[in-house]
C-alpha atoms as a PDB file:
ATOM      1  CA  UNK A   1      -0.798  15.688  27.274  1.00  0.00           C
ATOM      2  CA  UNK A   2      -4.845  15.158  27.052  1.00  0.00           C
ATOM      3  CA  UNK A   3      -5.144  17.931  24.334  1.00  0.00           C
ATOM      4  CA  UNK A   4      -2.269  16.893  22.333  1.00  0.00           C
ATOM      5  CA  UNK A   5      -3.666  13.282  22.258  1.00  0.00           C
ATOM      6  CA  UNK A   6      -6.907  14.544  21.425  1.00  0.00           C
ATOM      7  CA  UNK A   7      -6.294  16.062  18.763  1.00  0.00           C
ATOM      8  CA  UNK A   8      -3.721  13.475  17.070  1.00  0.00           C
ATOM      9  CA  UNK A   9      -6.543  11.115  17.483  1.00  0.00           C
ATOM     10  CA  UNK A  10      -8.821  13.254  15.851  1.00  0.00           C
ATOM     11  CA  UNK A  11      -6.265  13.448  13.417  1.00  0.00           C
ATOM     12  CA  UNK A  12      -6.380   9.467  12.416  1.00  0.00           C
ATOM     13  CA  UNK A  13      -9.700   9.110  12.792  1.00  0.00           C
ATOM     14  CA  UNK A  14     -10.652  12.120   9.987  1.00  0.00           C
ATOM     15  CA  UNK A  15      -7.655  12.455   8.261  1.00  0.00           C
ATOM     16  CA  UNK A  16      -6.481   8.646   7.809  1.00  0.00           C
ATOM     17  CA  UNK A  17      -9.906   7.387   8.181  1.00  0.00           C
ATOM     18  CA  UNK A  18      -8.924   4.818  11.075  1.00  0.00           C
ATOM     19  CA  UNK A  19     -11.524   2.112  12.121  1.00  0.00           C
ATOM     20  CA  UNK A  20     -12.835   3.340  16.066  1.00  0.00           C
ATOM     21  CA  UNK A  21     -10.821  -0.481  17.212  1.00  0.00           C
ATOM     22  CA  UNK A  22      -7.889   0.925  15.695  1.00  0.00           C
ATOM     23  CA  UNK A  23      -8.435   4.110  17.371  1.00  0.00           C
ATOM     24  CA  UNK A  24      -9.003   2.786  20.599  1.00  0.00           C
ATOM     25  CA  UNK A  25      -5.550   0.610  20.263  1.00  0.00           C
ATOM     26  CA  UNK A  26      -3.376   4.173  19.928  1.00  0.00           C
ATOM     27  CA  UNK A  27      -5.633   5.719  22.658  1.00  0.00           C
ATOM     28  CA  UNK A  28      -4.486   2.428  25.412  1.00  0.00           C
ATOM     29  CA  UNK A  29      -1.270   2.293  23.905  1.00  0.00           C
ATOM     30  CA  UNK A  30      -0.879   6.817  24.529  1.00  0.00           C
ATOM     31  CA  UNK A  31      -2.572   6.327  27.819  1.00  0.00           C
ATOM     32  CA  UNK A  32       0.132   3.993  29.260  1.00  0.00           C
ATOM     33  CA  UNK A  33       2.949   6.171  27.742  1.00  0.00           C
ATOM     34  CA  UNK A  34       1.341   9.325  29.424  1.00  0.00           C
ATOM     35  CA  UNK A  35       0.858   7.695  32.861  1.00  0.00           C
ATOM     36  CA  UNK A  36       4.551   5.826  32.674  1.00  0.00           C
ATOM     37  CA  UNK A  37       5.694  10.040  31.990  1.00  0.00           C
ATOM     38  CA  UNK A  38       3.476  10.806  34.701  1.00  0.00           C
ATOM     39  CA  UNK A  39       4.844   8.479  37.284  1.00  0.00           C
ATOM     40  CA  UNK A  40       8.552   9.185  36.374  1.00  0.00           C
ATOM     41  CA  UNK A  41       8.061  13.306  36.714  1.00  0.00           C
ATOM     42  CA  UNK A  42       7.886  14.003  33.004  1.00  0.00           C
ATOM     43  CA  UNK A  43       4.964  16.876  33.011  1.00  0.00           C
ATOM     44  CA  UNK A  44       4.741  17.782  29.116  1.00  0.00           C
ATOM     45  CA  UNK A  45       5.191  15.884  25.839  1.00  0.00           C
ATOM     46  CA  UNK A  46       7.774  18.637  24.871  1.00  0.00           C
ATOM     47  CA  UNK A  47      10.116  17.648  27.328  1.00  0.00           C
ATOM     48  CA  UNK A  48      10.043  14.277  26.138  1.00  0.00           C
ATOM     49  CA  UNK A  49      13.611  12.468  25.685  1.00  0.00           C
ATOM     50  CA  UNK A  50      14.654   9.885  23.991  1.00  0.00           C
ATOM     51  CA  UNK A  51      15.429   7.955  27.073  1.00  0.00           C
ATOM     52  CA  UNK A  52      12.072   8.123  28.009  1.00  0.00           C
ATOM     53  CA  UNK A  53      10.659   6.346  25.242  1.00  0.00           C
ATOM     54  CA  UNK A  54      13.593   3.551  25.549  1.00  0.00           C
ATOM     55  CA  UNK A  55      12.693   3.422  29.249  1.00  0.00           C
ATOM     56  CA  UNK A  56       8.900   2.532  28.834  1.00  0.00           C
ATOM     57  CA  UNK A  57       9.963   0.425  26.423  1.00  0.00           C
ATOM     58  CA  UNK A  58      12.173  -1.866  28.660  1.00  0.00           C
ATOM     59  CA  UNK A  59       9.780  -1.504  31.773  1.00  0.00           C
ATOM     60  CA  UNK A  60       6.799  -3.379  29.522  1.00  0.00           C
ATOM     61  CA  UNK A  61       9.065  -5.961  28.305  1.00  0.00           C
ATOM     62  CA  UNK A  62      10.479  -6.892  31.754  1.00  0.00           C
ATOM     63  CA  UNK A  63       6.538  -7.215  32.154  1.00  0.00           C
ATOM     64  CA  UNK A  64       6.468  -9.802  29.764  1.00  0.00           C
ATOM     65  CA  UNK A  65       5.167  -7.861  27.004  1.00  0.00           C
ATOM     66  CA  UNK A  66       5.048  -9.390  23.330  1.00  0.00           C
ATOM     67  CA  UNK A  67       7.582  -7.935  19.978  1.00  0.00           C
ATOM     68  CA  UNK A  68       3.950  -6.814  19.034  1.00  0.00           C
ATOM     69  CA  UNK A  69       2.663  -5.137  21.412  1.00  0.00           C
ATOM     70  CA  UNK A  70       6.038  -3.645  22.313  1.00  0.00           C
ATOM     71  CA  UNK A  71       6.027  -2.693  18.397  1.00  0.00           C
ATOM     72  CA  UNK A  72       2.783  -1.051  18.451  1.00  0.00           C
ATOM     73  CA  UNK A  73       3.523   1.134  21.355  1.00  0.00           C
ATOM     74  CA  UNK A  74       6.702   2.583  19.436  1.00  0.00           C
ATOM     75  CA  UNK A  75       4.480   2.985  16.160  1.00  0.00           C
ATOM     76  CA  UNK A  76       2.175   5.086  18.095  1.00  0.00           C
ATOM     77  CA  UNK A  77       4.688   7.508  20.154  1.00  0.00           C
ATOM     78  CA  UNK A  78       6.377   7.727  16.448  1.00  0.00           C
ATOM     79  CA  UNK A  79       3.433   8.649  14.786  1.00  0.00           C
ATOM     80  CA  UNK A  80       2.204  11.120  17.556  1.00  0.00           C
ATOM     81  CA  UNK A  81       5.473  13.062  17.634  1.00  0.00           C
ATOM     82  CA  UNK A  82       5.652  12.898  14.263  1.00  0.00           C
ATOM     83  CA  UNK A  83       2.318  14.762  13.786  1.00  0.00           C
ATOM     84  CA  UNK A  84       2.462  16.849  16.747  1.00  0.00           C
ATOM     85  CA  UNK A  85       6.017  18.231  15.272  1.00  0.00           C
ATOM     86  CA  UNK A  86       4.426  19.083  11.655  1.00  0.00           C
ATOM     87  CA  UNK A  87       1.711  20.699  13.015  1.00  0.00           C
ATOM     88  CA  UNK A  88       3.551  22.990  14.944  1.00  0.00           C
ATOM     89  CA  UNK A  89       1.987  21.832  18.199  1.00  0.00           C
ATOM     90  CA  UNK A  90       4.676  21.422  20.284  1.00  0.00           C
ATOM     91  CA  UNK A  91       7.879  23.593  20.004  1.00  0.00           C
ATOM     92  CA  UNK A  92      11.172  20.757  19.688  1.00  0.00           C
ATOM     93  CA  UNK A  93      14.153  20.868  17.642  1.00  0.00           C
ATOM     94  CA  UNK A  94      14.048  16.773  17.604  1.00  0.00           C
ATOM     95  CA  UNK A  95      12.007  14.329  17.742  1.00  0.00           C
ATOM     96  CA  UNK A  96      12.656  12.176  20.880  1.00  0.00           C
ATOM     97  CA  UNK A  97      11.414   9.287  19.045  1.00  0.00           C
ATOM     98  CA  UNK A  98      13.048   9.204  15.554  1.00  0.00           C
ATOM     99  CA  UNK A  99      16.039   7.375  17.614  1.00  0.00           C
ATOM    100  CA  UNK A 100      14.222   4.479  17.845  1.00  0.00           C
ATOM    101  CA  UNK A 101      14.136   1.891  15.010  1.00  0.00           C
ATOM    102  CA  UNK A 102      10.585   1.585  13.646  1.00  0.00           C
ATOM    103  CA  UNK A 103       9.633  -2.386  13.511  1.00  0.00           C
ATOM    104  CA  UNK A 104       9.357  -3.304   9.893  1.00  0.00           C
ATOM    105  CA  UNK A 105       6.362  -5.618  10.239  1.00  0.00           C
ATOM    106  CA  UNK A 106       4.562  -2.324  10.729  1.00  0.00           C
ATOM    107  CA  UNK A 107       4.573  -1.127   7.024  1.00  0.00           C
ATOM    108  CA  UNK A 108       1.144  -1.756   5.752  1.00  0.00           C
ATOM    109  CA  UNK A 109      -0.204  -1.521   2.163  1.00  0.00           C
ATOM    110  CA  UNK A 110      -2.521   1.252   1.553  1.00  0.00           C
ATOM    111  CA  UNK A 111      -5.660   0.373  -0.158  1.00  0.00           C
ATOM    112  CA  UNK A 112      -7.075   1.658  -2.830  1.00  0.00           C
ATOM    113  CA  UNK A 113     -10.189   1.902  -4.640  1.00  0.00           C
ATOM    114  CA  UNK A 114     -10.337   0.215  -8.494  1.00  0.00           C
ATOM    115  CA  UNK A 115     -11.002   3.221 -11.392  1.00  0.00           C
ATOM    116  CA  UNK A 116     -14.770   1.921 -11.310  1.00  0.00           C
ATOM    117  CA  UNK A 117     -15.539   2.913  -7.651  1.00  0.00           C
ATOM    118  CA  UNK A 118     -13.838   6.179  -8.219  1.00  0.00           C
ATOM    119  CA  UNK A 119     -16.759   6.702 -10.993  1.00  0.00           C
ATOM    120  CA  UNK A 120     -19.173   5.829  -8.899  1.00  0.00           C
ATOM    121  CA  UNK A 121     -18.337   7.909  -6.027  1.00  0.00           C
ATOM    122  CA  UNK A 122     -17.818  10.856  -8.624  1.00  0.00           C
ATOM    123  CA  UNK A 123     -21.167  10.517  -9.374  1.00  0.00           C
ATOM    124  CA  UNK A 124     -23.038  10.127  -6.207  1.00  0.00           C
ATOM    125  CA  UNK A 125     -23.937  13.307  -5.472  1.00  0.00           C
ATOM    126  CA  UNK A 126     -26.946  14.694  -6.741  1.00  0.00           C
ATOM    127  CA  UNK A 127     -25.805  17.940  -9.359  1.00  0.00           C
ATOM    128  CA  UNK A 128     -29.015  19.460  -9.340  1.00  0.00           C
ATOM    129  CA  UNK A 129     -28.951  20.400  -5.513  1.00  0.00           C
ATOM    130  CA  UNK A 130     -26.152  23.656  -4.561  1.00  0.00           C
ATOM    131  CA  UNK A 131     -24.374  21.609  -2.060  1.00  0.00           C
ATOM    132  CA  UNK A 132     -24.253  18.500  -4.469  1.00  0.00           C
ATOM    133  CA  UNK A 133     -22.384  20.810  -6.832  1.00  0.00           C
ATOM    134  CA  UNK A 134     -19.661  21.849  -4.048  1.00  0.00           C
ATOM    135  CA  UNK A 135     -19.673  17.966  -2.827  1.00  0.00           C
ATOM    136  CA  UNK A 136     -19.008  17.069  -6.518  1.00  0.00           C
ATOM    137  CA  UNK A 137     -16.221  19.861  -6.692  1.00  0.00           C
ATOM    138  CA  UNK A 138     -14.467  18.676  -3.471  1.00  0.00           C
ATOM    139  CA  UNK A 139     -14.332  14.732  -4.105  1.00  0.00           C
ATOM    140  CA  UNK A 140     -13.195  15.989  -7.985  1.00  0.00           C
ATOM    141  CA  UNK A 141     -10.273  17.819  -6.120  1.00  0.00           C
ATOM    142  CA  UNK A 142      -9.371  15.398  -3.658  1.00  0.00           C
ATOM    143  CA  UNK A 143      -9.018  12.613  -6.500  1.00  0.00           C
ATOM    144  CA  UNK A 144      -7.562  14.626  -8.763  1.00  0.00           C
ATOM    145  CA  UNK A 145      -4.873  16.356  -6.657  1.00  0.00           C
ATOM    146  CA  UNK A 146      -4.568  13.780  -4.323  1.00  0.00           C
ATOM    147  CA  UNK A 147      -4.793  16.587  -0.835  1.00  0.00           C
ATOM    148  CA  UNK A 148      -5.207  16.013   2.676  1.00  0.00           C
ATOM    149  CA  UNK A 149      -8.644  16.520   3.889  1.00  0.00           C
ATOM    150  CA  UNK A 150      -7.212  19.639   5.769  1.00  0.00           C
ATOM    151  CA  UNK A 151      -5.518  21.229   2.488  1.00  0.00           C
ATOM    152  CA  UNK A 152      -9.254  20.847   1.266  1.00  0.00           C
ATOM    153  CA  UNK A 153     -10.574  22.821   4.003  1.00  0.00           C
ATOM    154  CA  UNK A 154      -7.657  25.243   4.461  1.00  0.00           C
ATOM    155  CA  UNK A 155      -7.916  26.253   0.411  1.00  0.00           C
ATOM    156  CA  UNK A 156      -8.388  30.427  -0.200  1.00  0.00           C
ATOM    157  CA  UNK A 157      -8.975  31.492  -3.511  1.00  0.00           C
ATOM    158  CA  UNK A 158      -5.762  32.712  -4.281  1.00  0.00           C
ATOM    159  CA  UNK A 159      -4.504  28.644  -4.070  1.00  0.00           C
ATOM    160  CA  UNK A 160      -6.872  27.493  -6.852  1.00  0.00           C
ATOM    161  CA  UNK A 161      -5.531  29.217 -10.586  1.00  0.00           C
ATOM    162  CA  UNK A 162      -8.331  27.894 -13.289  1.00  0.00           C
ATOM    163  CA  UNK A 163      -6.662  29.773 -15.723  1.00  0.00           C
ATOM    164  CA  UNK A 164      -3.511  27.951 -15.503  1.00  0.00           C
ATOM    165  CA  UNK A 165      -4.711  24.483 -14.134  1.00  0.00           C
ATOM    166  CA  UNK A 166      -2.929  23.710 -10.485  1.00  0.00           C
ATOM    167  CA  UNK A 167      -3.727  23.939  -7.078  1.00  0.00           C
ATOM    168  CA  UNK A 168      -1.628  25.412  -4.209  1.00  0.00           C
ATOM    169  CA  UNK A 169      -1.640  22.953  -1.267  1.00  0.00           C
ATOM    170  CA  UNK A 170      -0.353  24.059   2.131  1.00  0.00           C
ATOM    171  CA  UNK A 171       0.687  20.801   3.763  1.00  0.00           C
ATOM    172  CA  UNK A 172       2.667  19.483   6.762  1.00  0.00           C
ATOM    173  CA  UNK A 173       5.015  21.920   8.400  1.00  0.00           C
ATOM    174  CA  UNK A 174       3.510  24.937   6.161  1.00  0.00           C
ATOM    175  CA  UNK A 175       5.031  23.267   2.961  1.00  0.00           C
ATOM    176  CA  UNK A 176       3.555  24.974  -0.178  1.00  0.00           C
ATOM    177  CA  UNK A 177       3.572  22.368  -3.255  1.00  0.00           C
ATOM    178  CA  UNK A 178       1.571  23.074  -6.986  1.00  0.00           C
ATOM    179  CA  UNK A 179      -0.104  19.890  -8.033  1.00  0.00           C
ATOM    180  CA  UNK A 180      -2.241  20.376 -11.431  1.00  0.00           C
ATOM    181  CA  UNK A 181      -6.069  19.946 -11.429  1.00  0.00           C
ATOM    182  CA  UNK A 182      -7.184  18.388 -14.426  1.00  0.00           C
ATOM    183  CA  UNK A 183     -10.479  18.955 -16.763  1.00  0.00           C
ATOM    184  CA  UNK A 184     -12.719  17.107 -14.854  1.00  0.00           C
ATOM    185  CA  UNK A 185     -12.207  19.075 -11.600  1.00  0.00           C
ATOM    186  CA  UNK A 186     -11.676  21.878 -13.509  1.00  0.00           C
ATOM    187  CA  UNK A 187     -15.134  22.110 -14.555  1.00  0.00           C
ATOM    188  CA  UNK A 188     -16.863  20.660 -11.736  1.00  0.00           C
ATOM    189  CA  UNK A 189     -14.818  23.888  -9.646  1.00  0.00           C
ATOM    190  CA  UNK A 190     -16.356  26.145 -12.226  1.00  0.00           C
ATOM    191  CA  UNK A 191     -19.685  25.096 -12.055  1.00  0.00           C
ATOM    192  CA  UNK A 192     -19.840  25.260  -8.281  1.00  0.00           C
ATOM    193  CA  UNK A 193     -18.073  29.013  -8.566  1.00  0.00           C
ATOM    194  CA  UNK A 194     -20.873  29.837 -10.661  1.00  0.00           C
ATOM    195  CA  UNK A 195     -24.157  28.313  -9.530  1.00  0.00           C
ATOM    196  CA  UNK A 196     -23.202  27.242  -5.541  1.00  0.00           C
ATOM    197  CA  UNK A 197     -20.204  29.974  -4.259  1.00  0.00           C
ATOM    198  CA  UNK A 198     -22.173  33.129  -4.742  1.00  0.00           C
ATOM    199  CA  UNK A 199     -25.113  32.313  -2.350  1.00  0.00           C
ATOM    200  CA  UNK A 200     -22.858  30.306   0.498  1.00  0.00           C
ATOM    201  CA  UNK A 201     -20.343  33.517   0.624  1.00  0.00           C
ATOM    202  CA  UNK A 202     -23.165  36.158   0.576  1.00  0.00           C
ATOM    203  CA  UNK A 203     -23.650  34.953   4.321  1.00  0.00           C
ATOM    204  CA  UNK A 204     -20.007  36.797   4.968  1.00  0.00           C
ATOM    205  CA  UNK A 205     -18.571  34.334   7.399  1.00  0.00           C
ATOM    206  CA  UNK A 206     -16.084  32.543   5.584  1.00  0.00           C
ATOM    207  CA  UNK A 207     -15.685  34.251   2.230  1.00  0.00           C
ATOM    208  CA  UNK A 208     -12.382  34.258   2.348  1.00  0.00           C
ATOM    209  CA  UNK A 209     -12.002  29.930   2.273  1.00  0.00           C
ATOM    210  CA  UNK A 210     -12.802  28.659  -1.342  1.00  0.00           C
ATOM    211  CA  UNK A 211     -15.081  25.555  -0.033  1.00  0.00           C
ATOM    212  CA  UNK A 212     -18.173  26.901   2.590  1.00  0.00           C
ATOM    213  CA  UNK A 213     -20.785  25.383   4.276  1.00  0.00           C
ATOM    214  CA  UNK A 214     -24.972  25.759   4.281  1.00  0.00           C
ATOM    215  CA  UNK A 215     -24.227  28.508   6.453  1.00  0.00           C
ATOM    216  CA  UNK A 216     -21.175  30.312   4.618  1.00  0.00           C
ATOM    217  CA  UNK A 217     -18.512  28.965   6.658  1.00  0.00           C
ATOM    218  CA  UNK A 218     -15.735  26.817   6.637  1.00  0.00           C
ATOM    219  CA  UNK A 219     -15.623  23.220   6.238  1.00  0.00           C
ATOM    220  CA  UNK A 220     -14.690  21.007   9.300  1.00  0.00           C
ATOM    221  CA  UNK A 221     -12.234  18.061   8.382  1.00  0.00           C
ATOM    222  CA  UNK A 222     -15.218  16.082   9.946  1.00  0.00           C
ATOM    223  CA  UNK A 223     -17.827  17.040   7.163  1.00  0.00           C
ATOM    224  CA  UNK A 224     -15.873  16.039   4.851  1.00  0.00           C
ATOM    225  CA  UNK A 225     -15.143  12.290   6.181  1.00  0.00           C
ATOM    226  CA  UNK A 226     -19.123  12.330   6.767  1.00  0.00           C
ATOM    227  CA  UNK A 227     -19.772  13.463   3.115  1.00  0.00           C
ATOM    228  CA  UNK A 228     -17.172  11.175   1.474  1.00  0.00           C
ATOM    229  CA  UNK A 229     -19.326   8.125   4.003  1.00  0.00           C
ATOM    230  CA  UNK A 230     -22.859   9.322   2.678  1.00  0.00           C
ATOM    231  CA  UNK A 231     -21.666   9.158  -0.795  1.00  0.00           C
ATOM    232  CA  UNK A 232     -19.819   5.599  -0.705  1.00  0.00           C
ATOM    233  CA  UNK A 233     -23.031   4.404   0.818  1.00  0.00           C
ATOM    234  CA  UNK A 234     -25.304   5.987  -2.266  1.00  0.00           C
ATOM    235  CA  UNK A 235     -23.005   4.570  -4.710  1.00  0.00           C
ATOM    236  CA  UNK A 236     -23.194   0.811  -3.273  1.00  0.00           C
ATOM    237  CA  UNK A 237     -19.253   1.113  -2.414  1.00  0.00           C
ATOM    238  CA  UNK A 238     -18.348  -1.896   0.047  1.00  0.00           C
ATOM    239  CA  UNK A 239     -15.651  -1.167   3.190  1.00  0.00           C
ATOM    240  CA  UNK A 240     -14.582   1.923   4.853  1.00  0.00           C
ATOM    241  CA  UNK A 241     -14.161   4.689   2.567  1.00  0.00           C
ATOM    242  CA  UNK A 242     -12.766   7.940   3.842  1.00  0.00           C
ATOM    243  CA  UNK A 243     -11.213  10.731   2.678  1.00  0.00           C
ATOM    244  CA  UNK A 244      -7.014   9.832   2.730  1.00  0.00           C
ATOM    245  CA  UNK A 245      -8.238   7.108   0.440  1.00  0.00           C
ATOM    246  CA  UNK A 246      -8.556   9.344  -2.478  1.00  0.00           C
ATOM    247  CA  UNK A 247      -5.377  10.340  -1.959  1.00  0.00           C
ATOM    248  CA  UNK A 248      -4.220   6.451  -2.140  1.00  0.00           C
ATOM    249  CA  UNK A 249      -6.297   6.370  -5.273  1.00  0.00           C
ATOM    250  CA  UNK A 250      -4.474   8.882  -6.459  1.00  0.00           C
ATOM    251  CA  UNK A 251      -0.942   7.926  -5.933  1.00  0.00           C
ATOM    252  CA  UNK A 252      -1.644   4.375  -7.386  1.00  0.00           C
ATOM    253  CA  UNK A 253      -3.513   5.175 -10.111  1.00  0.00           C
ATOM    254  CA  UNK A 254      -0.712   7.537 -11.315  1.00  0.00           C
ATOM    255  CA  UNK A 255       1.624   5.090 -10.869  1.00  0.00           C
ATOM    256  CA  UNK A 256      -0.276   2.046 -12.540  1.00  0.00           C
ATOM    257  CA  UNK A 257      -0.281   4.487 -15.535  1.00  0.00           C
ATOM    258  CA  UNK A 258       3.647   4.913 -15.401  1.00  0.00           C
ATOM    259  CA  UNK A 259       4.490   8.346 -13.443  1.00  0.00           C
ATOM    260  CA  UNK A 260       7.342   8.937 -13.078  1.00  0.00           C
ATOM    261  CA  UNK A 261       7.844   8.251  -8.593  1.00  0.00           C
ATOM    262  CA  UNK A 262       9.524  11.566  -7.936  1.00  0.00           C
ATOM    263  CA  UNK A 263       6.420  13.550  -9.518  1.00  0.00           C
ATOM    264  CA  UNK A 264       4.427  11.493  -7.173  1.00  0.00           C
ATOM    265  CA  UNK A 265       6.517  12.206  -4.539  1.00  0.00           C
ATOM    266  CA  UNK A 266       6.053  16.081  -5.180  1.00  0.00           C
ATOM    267  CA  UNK A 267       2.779  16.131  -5.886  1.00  0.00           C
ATOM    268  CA  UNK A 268       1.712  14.073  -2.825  1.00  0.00           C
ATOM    269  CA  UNK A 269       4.293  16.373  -0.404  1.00  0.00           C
ATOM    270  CA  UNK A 270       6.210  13.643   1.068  1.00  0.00           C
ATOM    271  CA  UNK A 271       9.853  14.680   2.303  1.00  0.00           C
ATOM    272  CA  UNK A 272      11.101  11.714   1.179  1.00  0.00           C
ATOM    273  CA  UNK A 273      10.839   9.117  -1.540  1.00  0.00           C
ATOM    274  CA  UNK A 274      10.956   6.335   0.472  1.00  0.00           C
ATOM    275  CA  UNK A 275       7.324   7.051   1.831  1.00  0.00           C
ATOM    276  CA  UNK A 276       5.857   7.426  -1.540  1.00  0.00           C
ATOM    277  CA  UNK A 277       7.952   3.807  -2.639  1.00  0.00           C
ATOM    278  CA  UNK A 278       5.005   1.842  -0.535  1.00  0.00           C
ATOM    279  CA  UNK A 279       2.411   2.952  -3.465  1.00  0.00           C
ATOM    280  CA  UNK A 280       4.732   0.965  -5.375  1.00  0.00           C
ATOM    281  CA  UNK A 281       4.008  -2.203  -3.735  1.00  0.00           C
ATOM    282  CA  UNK A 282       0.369  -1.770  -4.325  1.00  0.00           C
ATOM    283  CA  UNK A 283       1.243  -1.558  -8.214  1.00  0.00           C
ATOM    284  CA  UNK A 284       3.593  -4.779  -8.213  1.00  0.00           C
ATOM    285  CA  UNK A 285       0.511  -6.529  -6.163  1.00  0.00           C
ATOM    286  CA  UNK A 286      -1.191  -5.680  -9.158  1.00  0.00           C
ATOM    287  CA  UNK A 287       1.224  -7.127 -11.630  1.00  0.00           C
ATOM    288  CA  UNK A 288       1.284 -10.358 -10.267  1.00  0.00           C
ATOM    289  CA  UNK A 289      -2.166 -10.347 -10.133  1.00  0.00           C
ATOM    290  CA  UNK A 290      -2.223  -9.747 -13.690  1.00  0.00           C
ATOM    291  CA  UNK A 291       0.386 -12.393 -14.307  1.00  0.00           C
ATOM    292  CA  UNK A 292      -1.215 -15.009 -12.898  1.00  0.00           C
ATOM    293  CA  UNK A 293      -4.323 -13.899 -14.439  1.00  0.00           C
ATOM    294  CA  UNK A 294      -3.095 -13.925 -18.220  1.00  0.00           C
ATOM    295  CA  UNK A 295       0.251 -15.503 -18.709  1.00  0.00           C
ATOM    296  CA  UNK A 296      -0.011 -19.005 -20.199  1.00  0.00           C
ATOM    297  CA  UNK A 297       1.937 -21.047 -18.066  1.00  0.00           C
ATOM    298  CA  UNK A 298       0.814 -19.123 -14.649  1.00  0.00           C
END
């Protein structure tokens, strides 16, 4: 069970971008579910049953444990399940914890940055240094195509078509989607094919990813969180800012400009609407705020 933790922690803290408190929260909160598996003969996470989860639920609130806390454990078996099962890391035909009613004072907002910090961030890196071409290239993709940090990574050059515009993202549970690039990344891809690529790939060790590193290989998920940090810092950017919030960027900002939801749906990879509905709370936050901001009698 240590691996499997490790790596969905991993997970939130370069994928999601998840504060090290937060972090620390789903690593107590995994910890007591693996030793209450432990003590009750359950050796893997694969043979997991939904029992089991109800079970260590019960036990902690005969303890006298709180709706919260007793909501936060669920919310992190859910989520660890959930990722463990779309990467392919365990072998189950159901999730032992989709049973189990997820708490609705769980559903949090996603943030997003304003059109402004975008900009700026777009325009940290410095363009006459090789690896602040690919830098530019990667944050241009990941705003305008709204990827996981790992579809970034994971990218061959058979997924990226210039000619045509679109990208071919390989997301959760192998899913292949086509979202379209746009000029700006576009270009910014082109330049760093022409003047950066050449001299990374000549190195032979990871020719066959489109994005390398100094040394010609692929890109750890880990660079990239560090890279997106550097650059929020050189553009004077306030808060957290991680990768997975481009990809909030992107959702919202389509939707502030009137996409259509199911687009966003597709283009983002969800496997169901209702996830992709939360980026339109964001917008309706936004409404109000311009309500109360302009309308007469606000």
């Amino acid at each position: 069970m240590e691996k499997e933790q490790k790596l969905f922690l991993n997970y939130l803290a370069v994928e999601c971008g998840l504060s090290q408190n937060t972090l620390e929260a789903y690593r107590r909160d995994l910890n007591k579910f693996a030793a209450f598996l432990k003590k009750h003969g359950v050796s893997s996470l694969a043979r997991v049953k939904p029992e089991n989860i109800q079970k260590f639920l019960e036990v902690n609130r005969n303890k006298g444990g709180a709706d919260n806390s007793l909501a936060r454990y669920l919310v992190s078996i859910k989520m660890l399940f959930r990722y463990l099962m779309a990467e392919k890391i365990i072998k189950i035909k159901k999730d032992p914890a989709s049973l189990q009613e997820s708490p609705r004072l769980w559903k949090r907002l996603p943030q997003a940055l304003s059109y402004q910090d975008i900009e700026k961030l777009l325009a940290a890196p410095d363009r006459t240094k090789p690896l602040g071409v690919r830098d530019k290239a990667i944050i241009e993709v990941l705003y305008a195509t709204g990827a996981r940090v790992s579809e970034v990574v994971n990218l061959r050059f058979p997924d990226v078509n210039l000619e045509f515009g679109y990208l071919k993202c390989l997301g959760k549970g192998q899913k292949e989607r086509i979202v379209p690039l746009g000029e700006e990344a576009i270009h910014a891809i082109k330049k760093y094919l022409a003047e950066v690529r050449p001299g990374l790939a000549a190195k032979k060790t990871g020719a066959e990813l489109f994005f390398l590193d100094r040394l010609g290989k692929g890109l750890r998920r880990e660079t990239i969180w560090k890279m997106i940090n550097k650059y929020a810092r050189l553009a004077g950017l306030k808060g957290r800012i991680h990768p997975h919030l481009l990809r909030h960027s992107f959702a919202t900002h389509l939707l502030e400009h009137g996409a259509d939801l199911r687009y966003v749906q597709e283009m983002l990879g969800h496997a169901s609407v209702s996830t992709t509905q939360i980026y339109t709370h964001v917008d309706k936050k936004r409404l109000k705020a311009i309500h109360k901001k302009f309308h007469p009698r606000a």
